[in-house]
N, C-alpha and C. Protein backbone atom coordinates (compact mmCIF):
# COMPACT_ATOMS: atom_id res chain seq x y z
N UNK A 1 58.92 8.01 26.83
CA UNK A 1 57.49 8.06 26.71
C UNK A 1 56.98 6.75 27.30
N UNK A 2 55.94 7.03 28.20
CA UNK A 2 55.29 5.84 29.18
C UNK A 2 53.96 5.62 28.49
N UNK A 3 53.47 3.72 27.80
CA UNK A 3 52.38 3.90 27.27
C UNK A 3 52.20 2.89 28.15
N UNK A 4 51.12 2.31 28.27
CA UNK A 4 50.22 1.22 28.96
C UNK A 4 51.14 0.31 29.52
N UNK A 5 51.91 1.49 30.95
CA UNK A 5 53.15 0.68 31.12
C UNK A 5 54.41 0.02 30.95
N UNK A 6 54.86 0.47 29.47
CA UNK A 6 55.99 0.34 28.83
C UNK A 6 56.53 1.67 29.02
N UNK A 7 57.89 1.17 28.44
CA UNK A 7 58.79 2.73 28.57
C UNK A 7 59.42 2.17 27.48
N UNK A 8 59.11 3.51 26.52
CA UNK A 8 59.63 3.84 25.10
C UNK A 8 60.30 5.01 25.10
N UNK A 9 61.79 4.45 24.87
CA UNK A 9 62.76 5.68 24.62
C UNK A 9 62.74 5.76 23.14
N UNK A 10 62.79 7.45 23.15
CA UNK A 10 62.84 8.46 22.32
C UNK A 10 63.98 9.43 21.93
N UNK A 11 64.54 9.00 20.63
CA UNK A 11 66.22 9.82 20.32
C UNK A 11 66.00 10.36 18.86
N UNK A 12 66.64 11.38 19.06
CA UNK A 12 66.80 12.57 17.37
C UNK A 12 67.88 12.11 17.16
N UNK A 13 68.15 11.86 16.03
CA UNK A 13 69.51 11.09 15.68
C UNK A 13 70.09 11.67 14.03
N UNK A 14 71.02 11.29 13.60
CA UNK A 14 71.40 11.41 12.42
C UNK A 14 72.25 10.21 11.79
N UNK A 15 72.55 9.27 12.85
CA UNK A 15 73.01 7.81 12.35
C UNK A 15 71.59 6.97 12.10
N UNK A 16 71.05 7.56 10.74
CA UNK A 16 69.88 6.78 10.16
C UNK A 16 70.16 6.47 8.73
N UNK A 17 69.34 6.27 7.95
CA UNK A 17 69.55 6.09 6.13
C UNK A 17 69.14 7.18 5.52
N UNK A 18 68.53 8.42 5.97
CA UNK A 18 68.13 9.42 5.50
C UNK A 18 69.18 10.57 5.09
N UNK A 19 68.77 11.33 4.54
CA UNK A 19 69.83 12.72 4.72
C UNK A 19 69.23 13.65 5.79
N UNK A 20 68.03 13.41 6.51
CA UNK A 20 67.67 14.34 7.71
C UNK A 20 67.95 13.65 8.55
N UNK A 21 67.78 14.48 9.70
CA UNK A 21 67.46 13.91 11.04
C UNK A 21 66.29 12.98 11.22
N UNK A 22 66.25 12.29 12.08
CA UNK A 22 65.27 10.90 12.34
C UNK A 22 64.92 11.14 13.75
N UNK A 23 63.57 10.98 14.21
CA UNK A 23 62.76 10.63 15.85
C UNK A 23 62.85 9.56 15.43
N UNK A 24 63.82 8.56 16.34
CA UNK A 24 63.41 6.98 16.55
C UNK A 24 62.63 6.74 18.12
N UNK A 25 61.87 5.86 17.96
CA UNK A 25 61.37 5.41 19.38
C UNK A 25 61.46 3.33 19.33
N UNK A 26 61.93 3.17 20.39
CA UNK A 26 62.67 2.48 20.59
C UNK A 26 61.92 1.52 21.71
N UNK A 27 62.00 0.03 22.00
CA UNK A 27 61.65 -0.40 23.02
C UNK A 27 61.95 -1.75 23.35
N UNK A 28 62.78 -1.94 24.74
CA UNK A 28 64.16 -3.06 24.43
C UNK A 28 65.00 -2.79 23.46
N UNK A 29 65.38 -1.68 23.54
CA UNK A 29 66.67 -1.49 22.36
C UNK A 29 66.43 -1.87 20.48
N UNK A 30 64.61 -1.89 20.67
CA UNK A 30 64.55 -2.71 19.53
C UNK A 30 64.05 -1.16 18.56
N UNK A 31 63.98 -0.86 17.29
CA UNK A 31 63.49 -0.05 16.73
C UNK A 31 62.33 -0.71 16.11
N UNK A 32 61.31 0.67 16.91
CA UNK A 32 59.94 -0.05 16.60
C UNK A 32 59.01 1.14 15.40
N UNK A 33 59.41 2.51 15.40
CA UNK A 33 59.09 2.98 14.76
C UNK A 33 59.89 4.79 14.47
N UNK A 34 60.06 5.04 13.31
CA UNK A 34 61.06 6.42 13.31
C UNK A 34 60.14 6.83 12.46
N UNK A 35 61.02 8.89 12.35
CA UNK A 35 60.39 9.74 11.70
C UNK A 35 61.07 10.53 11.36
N UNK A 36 61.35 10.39 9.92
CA UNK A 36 62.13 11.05 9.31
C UNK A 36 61.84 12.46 9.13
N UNK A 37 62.87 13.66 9.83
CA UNK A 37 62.34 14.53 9.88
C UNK A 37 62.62 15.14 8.64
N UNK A 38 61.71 15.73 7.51
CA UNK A 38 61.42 15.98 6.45
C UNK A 38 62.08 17.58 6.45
N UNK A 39 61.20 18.14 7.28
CA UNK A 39 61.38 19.59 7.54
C UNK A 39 60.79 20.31 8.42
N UNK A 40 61.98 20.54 9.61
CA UNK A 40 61.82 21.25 10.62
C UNK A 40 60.61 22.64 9.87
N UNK A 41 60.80 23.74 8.86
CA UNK A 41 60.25 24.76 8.70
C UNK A 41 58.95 24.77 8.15
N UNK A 42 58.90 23.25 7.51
CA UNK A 42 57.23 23.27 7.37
C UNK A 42 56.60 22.29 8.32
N UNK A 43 57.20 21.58 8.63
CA UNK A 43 56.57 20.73 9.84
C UNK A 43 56.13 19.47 9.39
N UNK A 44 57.30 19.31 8.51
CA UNK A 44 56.79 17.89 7.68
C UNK A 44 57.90 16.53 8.14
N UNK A 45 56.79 15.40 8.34
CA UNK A 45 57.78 13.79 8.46
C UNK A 45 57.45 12.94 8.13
N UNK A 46 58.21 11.59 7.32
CA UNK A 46 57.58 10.56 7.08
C UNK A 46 57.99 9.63 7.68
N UNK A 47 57.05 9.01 8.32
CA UNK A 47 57.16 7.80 9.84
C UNK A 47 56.91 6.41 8.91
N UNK A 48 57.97 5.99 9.68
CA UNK A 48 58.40 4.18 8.72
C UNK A 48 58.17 3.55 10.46
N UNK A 49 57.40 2.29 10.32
CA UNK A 49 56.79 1.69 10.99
C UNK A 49 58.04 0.27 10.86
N UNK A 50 58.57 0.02 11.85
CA UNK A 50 59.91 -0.97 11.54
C UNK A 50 58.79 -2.20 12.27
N UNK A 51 57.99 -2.10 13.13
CA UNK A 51 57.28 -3.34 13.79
C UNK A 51 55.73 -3.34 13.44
N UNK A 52 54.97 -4.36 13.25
CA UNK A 52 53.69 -4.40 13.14
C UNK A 52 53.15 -4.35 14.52
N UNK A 53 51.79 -4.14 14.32
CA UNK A 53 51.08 -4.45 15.40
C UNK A 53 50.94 -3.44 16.28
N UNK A 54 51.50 -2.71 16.39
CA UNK A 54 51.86 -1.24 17.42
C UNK A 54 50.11 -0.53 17.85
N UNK A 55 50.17 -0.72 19.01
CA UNK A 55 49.04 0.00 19.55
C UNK A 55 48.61 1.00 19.10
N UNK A 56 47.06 1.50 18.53
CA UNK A 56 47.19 3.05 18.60
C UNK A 56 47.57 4.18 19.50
N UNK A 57 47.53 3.69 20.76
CA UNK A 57 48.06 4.44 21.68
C UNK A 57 49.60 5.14 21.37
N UNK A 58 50.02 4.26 21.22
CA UNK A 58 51.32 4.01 21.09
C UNK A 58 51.79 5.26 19.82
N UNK A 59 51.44 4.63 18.85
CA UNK A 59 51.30 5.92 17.59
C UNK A 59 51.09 6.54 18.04
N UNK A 60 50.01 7.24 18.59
CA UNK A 60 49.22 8.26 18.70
C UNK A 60 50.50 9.49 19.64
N UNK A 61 51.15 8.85 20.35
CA UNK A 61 51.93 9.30 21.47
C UNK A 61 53.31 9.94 20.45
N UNK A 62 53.66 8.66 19.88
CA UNK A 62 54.74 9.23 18.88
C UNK A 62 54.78 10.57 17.88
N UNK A 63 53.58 10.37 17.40
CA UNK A 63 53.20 11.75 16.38
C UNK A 63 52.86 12.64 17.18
N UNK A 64 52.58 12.71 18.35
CA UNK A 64 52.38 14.04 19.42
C UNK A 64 54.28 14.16 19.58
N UNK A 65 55.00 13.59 20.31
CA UNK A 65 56.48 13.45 19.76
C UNK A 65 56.70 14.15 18.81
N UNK A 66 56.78 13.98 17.61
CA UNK A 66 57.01 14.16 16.35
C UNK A 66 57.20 15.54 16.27
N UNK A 67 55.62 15.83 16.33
CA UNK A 67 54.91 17.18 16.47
C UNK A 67 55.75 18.25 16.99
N UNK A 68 56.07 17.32 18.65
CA UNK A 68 57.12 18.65 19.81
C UNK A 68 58.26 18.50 19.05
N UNK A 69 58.83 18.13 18.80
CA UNK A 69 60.25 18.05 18.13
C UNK A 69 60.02 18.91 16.77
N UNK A 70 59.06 19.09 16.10
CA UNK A 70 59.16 19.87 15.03
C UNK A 70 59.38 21.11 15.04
N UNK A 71 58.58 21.27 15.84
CA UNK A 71 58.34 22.86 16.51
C UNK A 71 59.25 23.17 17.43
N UNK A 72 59.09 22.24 18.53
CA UNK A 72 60.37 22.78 19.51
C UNK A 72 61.69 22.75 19.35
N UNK A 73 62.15 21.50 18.49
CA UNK A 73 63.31 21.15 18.21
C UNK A 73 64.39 21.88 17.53
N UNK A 74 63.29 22.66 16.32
CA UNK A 74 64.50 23.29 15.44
C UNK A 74 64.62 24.58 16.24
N UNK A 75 64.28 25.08 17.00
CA UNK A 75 64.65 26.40 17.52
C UNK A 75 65.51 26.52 18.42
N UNK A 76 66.57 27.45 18.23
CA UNK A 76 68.04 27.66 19.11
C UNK A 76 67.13 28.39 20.66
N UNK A 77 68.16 28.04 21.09
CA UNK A 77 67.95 29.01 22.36
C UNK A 77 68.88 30.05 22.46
N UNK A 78 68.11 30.99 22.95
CA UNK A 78 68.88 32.51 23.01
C UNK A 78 69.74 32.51 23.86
């Protein structure tokens, strides 16, 4: 994900502290903010903010993220 010229990588992971899956987004290798995915079937996550200061842009981009991965993510392909 490209915000005001940065490039923020974006990984679904399961090497997190949770018992779900996690959206981390990442920038310089640094963890700047994840989202614990709660539940793919209701479309629920709770996003832990690891850095202050974070643009709204920036958020704003992640929870659109979030969002596609909820929906798109849990579904197999035929």
């Amino acid at each position: 994900m490209e915000i005001e010229g940065r490039k923020y990588t974006l990984v679904v992971t399961s090497a997190n502290d949770f018992d779900t899956l996690s959206l981390e987004c990442t920038l310089d290798n640094e963890l700047i903010i994840e989202a614990e995915l709660v539940s793919y079937k209701e479309n629920q996550a709770k996003i832990h903010f690891h850095k202050s200061g974070l643009s709204l842009k920036v958020v704003e981009a992640f929870i659109n993220e979030v969002n596609k991965e909820l929906i798109h993510g849990g579904q197999k392909n035929s």
